[in-house]
PDB file of N, CA and C in Angstrom:
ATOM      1  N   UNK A   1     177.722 219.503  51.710  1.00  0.00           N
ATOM      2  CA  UNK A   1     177.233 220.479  52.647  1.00  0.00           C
ATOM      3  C   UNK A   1     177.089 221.851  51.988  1.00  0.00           C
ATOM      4  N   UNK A   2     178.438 222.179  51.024  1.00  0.00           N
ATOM      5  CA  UNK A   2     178.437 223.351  50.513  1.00  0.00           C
ATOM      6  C   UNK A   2     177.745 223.374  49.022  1.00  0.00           C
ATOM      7  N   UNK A   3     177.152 223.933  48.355  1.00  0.00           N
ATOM      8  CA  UNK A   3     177.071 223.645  47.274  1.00  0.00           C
ATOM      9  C   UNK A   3     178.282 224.463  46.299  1.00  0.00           C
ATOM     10  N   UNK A   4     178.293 223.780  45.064  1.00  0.00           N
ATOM     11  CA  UNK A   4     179.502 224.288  44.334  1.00  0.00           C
ATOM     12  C   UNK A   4     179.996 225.912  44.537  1.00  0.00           C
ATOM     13  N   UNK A   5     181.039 226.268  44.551  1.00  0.00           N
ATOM     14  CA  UNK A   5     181.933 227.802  45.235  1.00  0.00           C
ATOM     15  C   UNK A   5     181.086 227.993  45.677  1.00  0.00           C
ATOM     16  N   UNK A   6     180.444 227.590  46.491  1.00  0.00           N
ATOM     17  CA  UNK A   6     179.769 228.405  48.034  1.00  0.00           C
ATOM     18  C   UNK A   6     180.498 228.423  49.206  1.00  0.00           C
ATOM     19  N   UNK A   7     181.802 227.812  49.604  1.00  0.00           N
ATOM     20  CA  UNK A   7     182.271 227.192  50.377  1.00  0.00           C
ATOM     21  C   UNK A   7     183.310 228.184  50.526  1.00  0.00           C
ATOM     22  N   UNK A   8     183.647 228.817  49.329  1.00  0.00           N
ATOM     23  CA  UNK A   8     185.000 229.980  49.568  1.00  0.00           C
ATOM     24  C   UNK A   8     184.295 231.326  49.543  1.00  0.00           C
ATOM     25  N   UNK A   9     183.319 231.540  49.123  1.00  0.00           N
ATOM     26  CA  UNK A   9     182.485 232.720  49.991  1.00  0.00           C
ATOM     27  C   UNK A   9     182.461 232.380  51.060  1.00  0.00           C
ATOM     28  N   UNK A  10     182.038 231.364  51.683  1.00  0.00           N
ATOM     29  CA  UNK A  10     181.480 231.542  53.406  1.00  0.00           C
ATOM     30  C   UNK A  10     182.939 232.057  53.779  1.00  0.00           C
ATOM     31  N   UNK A  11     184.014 231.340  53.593  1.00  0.00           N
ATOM     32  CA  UNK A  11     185.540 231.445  54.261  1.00  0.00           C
ATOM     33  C   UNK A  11     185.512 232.978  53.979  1.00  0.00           C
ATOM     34  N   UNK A  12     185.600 233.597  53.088  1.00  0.00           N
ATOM     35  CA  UNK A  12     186.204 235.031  52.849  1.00  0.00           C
ATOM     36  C   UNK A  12     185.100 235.994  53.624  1.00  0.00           C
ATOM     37  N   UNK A  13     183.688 235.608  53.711  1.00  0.00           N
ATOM     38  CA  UNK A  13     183.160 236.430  54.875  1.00  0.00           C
ATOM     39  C   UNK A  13     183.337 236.054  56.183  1.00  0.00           C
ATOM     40  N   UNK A  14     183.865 234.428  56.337  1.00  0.00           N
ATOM     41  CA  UNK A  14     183.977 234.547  58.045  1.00  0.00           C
ATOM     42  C   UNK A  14     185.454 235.275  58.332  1.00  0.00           C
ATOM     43  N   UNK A  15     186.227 235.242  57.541  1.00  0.00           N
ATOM     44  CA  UNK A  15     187.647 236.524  57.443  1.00  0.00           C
ATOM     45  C   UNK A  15     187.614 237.442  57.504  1.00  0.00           C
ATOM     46  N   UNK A  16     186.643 238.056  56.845  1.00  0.00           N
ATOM     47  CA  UNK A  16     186.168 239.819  57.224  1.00  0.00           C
ATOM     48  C   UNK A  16     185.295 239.849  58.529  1.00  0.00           C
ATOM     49  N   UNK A  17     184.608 238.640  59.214  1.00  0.00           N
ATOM     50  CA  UNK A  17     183.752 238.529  60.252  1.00  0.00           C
ATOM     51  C   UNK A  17     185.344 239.068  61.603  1.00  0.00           C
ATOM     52  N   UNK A  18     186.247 237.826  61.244  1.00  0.00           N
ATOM     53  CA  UNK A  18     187.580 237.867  62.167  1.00  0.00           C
ATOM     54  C   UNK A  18     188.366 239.550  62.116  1.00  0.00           C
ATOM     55  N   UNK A  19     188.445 239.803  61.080  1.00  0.00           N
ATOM     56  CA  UNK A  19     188.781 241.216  61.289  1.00  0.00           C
ATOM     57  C   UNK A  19     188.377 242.338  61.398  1.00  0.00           C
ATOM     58  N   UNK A  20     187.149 242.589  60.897  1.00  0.00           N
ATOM     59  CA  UNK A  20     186.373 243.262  61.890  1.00  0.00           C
ATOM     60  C   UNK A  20     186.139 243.053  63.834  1.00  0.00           C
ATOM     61  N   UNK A  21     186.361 241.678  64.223  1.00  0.00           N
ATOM     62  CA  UNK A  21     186.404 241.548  65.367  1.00  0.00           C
ATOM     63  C   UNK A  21     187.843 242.063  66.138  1.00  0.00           C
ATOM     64  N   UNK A  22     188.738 241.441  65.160  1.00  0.00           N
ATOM     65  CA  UNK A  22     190.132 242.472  65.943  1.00  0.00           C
ATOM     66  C   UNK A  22     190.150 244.003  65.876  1.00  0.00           C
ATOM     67  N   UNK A  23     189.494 244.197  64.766  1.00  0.00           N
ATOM     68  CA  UNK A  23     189.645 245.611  64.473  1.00  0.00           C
ATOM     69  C   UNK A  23     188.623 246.130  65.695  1.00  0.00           C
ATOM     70  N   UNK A  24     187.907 246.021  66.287  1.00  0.00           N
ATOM     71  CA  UNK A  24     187.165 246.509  67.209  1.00  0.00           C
ATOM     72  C   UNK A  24     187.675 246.753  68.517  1.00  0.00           C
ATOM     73  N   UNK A  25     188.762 246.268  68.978  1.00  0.00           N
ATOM     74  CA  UNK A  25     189.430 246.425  70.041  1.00  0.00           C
ATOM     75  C   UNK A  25     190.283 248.029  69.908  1.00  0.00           C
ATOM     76  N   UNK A  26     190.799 248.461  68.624  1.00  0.00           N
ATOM     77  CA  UNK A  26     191.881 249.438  67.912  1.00  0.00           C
ATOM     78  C   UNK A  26     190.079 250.580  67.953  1.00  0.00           C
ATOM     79  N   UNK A  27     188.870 250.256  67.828  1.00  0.00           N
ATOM     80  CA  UNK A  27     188.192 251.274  67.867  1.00  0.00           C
ATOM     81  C   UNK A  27     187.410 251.540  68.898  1.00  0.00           C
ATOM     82  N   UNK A  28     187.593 251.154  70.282  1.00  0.00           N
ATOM     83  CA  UNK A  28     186.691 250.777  71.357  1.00  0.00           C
ATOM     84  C   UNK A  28     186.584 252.298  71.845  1.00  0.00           C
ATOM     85  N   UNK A  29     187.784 252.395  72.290  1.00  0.00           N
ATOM     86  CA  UNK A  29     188.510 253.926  72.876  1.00  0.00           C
ATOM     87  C   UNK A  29     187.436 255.112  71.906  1.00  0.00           C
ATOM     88  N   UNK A  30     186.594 255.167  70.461  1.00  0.00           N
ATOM     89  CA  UNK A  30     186.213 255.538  69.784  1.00  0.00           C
ATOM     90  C   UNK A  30     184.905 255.536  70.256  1.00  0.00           C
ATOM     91  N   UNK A  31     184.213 254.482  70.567  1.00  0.00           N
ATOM     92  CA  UNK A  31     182.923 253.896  70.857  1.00  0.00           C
ATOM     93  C   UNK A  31     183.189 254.293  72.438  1.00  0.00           C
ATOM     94  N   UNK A  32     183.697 254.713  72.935  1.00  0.00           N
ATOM     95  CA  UNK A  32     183.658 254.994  74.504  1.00  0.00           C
ATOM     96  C   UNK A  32     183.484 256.631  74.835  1.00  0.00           C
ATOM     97  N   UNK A  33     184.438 256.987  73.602  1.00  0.00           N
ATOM     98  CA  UNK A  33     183.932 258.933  73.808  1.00  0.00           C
ATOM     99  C   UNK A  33     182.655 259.033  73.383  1.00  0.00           C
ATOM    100  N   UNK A  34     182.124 258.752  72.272  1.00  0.00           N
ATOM    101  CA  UNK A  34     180.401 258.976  71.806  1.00  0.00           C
ATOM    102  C   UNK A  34     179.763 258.090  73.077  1.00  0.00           C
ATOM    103  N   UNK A  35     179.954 256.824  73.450  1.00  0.00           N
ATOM    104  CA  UNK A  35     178.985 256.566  74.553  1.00  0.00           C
ATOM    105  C   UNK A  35     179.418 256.058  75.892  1.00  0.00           C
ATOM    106  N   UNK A  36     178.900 256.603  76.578  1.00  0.00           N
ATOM    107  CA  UNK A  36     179.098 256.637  78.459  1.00  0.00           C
ATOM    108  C   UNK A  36     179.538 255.422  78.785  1.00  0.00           C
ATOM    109  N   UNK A  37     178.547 254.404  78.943  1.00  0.00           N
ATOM    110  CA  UNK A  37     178.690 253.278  79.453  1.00  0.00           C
ATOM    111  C   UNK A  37     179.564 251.992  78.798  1.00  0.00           C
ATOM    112  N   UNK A  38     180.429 251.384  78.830  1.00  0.00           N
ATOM    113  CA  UNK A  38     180.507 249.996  78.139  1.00  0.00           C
ATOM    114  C   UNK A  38     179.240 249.013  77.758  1.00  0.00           C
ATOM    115  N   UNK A  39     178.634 249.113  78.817  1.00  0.00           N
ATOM    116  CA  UNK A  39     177.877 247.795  78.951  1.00  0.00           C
ATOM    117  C   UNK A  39     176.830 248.178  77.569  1.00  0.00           C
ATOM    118  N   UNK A  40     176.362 249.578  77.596  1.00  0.00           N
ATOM    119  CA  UNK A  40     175.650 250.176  76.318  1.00  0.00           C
ATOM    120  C   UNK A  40     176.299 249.465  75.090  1.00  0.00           C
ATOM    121  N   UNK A  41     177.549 249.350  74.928  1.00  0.00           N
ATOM    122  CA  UNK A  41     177.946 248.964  73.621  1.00  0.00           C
ATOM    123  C   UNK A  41     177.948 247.460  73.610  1.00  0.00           C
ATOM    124  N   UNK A  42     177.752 246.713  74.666  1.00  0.00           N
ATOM    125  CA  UNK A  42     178.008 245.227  74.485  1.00  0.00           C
ATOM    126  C   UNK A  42     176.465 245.125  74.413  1.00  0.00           C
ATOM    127  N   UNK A  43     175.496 245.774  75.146  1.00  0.00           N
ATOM    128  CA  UNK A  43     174.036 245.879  74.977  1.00  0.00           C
ATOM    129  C   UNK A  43     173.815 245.590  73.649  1.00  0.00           C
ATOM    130  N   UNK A  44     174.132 247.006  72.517  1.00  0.00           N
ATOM    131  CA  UNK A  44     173.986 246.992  71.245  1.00  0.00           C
ATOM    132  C   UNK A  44     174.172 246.020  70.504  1.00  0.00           C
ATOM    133  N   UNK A  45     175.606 245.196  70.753  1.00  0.00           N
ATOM    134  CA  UNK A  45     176.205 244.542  70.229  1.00  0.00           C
ATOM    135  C   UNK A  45     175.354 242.679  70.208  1.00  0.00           C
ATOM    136  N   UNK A  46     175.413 242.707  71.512  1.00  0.00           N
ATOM    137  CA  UNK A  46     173.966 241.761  71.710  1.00  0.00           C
ATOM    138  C   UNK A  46     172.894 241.338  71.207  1.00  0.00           C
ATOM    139  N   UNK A  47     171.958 242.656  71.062  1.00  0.00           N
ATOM    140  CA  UNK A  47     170.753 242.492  70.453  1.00  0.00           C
ATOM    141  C   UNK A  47     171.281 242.519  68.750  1.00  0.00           C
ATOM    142  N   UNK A  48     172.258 243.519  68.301  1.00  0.00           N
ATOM    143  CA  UNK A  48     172.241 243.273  66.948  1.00  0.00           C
ATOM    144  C   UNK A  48     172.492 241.846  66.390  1.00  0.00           C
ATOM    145  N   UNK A  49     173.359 240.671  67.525  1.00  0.00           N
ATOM    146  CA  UNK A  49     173.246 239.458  67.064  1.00  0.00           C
ATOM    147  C   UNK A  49     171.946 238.728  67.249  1.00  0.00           C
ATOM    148  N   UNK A  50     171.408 238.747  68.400  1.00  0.00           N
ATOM    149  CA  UNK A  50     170.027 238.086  68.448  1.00  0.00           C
ATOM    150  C   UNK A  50     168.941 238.247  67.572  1.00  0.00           C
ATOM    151  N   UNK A  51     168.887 239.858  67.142  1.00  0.00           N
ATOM    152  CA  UNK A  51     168.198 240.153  66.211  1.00  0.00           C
ATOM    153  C   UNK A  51     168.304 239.295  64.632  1.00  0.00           C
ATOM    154  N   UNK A  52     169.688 239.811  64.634  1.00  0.00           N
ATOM    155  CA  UNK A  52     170.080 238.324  63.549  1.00  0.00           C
ATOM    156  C   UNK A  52     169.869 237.246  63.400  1.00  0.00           C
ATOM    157  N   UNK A  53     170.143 236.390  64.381  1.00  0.00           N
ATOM    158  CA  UNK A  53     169.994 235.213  64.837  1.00  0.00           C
ATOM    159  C   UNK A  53     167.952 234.847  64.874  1.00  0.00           C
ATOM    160  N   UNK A  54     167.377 235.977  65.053  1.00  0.00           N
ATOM    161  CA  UNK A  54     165.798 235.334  64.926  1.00  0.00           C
ATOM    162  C   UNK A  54     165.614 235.299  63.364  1.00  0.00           C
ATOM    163  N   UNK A  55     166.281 236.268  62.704  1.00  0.00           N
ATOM    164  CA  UNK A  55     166.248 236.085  60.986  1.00  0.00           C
ATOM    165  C   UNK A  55     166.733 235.131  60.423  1.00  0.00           C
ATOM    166  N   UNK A  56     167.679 234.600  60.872  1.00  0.00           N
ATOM    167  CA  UNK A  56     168.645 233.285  60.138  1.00  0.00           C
ATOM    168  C   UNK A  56     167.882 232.347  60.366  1.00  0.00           C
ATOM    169  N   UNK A  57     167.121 232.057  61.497  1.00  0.00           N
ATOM    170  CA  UNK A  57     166.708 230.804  62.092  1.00  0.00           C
ATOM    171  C   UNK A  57     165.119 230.843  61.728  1.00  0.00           C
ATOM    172  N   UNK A  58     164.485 232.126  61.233  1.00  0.00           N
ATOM    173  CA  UNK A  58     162.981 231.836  60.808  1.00  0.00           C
ATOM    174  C   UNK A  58     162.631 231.212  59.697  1.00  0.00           C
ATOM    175  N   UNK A  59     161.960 230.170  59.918  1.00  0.00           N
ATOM    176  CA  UNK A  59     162.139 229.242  58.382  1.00  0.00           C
ATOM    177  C   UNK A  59     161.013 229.914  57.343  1.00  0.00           C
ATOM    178  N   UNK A  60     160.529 231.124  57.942  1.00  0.00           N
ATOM    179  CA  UNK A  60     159.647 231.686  56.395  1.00  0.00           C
ATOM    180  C   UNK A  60     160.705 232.674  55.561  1.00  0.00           C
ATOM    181  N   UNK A  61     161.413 232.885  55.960  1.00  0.00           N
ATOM    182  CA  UNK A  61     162.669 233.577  54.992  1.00  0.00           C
ATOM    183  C   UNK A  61     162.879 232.748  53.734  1.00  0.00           C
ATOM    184  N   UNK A  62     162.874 233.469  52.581  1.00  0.00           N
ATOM    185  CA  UNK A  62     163.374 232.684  51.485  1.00  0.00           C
ATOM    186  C   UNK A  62     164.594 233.117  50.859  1.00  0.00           C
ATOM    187  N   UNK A  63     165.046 234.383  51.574  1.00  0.00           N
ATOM    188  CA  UNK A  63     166.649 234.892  51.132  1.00  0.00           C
ATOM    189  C   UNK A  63     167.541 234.608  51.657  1.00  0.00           C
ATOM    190  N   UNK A  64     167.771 232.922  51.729  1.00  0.00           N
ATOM    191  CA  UNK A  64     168.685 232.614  52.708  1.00  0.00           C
ATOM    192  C   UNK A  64     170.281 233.078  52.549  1.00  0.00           C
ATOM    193  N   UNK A  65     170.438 233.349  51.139  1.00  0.00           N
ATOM    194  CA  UNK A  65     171.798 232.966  51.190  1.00  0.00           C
ATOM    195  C   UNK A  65     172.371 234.404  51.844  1.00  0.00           C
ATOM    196  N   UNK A  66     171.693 235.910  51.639  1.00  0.00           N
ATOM    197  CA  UNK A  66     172.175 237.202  52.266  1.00  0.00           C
ATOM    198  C   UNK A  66     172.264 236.761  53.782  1.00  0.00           C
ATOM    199  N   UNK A  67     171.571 235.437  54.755  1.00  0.00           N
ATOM    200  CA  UNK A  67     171.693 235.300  56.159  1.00  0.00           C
ATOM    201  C   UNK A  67     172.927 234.519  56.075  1.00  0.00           C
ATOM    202  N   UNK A  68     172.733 233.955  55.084  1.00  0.00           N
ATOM    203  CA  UNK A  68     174.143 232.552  55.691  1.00  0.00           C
ATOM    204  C   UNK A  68     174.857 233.516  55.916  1.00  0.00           C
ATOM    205  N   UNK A  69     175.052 234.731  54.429  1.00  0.00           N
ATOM    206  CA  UNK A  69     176.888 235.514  54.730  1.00  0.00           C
ATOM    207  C   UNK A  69     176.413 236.361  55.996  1.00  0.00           C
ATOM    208  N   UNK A  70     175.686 236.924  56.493  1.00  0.00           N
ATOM    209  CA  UNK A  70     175.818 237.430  57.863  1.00  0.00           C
ATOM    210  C   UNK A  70     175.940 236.658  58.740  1.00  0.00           C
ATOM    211  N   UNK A  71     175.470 235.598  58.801  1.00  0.00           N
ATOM    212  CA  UNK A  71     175.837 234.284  60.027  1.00  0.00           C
ATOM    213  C   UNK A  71     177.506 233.938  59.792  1.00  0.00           C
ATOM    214  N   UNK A  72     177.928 233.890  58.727  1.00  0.00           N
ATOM    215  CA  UNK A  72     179.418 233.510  58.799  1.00  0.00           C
ATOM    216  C   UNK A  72     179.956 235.070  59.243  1.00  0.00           C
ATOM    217  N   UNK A  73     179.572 236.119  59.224  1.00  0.00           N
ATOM    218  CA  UNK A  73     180.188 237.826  59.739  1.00  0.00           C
ATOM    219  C   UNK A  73     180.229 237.685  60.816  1.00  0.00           C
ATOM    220  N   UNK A  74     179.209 237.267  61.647  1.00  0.00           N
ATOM    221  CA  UNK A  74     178.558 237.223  62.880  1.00  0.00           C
ATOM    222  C   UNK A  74     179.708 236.239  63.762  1.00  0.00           C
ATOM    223  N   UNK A  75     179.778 234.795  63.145  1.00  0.00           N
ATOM    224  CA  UNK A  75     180.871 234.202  63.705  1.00  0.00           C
ATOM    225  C   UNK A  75     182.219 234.471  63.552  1.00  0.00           C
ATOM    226  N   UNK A  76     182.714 234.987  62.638  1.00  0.00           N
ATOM    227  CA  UNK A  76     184.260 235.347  62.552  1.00  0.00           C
ATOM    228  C   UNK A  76     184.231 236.422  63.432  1.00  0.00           C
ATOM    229  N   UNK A  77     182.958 237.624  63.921  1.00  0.00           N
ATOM    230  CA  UNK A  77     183.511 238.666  64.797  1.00  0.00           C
ATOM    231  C   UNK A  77     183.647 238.041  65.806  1.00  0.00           C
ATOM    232  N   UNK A  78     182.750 236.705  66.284  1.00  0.00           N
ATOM    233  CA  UNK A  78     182.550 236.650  67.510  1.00  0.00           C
ATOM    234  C   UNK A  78     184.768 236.058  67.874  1.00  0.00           C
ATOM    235  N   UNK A  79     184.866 235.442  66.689  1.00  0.00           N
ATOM    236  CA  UNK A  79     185.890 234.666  66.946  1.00  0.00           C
ATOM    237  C   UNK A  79     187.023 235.372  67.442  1.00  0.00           C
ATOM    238  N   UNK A  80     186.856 236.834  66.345  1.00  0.00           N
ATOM    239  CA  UNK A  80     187.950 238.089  66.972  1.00  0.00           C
ATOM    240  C   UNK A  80     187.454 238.647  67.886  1.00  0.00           C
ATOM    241  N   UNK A  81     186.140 238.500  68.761  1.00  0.00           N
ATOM    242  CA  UNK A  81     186.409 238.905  70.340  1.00  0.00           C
ATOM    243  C   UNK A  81     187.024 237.876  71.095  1.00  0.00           C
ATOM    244  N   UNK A  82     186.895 236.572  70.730  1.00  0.00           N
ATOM    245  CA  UNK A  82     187.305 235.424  71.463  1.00  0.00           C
ATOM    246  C   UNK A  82     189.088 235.896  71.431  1.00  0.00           C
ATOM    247  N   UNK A  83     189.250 236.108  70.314  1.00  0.00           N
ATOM    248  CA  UNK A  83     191.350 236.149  70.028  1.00  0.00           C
ATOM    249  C   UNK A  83     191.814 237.179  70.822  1.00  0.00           C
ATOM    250  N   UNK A  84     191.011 238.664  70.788  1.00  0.00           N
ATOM    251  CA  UNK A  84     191.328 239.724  71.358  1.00  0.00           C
ATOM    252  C   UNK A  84     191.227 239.414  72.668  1.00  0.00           C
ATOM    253  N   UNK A  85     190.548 238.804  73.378  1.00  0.00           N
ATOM    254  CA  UNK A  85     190.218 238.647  74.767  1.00  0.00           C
ATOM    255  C   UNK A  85     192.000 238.173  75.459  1.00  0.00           C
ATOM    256  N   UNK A  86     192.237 237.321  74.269  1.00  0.00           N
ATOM    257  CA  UNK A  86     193.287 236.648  74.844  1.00  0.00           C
ATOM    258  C   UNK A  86     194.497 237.756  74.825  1.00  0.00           C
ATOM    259  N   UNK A  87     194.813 238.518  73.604  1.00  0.00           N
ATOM    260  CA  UNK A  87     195.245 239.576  73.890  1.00  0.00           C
ATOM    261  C   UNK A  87     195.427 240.761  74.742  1.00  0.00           C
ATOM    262  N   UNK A  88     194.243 240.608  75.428  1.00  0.00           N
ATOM    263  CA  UNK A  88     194.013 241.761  76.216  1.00  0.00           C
ATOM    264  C   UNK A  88     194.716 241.151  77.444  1.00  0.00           C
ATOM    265  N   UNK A  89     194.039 239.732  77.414  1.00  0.00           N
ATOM    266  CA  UNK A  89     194.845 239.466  78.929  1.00  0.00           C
ATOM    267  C   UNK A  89     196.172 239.094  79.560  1.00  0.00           C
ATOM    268  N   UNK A  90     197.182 239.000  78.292  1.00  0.00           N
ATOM    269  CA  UNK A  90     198.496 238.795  78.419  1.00  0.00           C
ATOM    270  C   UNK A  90     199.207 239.505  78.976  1.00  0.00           C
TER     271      UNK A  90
END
C-alpha cells in the first residue's frame, strides 16, 4: 500500500495533524477575540478542508505526494477535534 519509508512519513504527519487538533482547543479563546462569531471559524475551517479535499481527489494533479501529507494533516486534526470533543464534555 505504502511504498518503501512512505509509511512513517504519513504517521509523523498524521501526529502533527492530532496535535495541532488538540492544540486548537488551548487557542480557540484566541480565534474568538479577532472573530465575532464561532460558526465563522468552523465556516473557515470547513471550506479550508473541502477545498482540500477537491485537490486530493482531482485526478489531473500530478503532485500527489505534497496532497497525501495534507490529507494525513487534515485527518489527524480532524481526529484531535474528535478527542477534544470528548474532553470538553466530561
Amino acid at each position: 500500500m505504502f511504498p518503501k519509508g512512505r509509511f512513517l512519513i504519513s504517521v509523523c504527519y498524521f501526529y502533527l495533524g492530532f496535535v495541532l487538533g488538540n492544540l486548537f482547543g488551548t487557542f480557540l479563546n484566541f480565534f474568538r477575540n479577532k472573530i465575532i462569531w464561532d460558526g465563522a471559524i468552523l465556516f473557515i475551517i470547513i471550506l479550508i478542508f473541502e477545498t482540500l479535499n477537491f485537490f486530493i481527489y482531482n485526478r489531473k494533479l500530478l503532485n500527489k505526494k505534497l496532497l497525501i501529507i495534507l490529507k494525513n494533516i487534515q485527518i489527524g486534526i480532524l481526529l484531535g477535534f474528535f478527542i477534544d470533543a470528548f474532553k470538553v464534555g466530561s
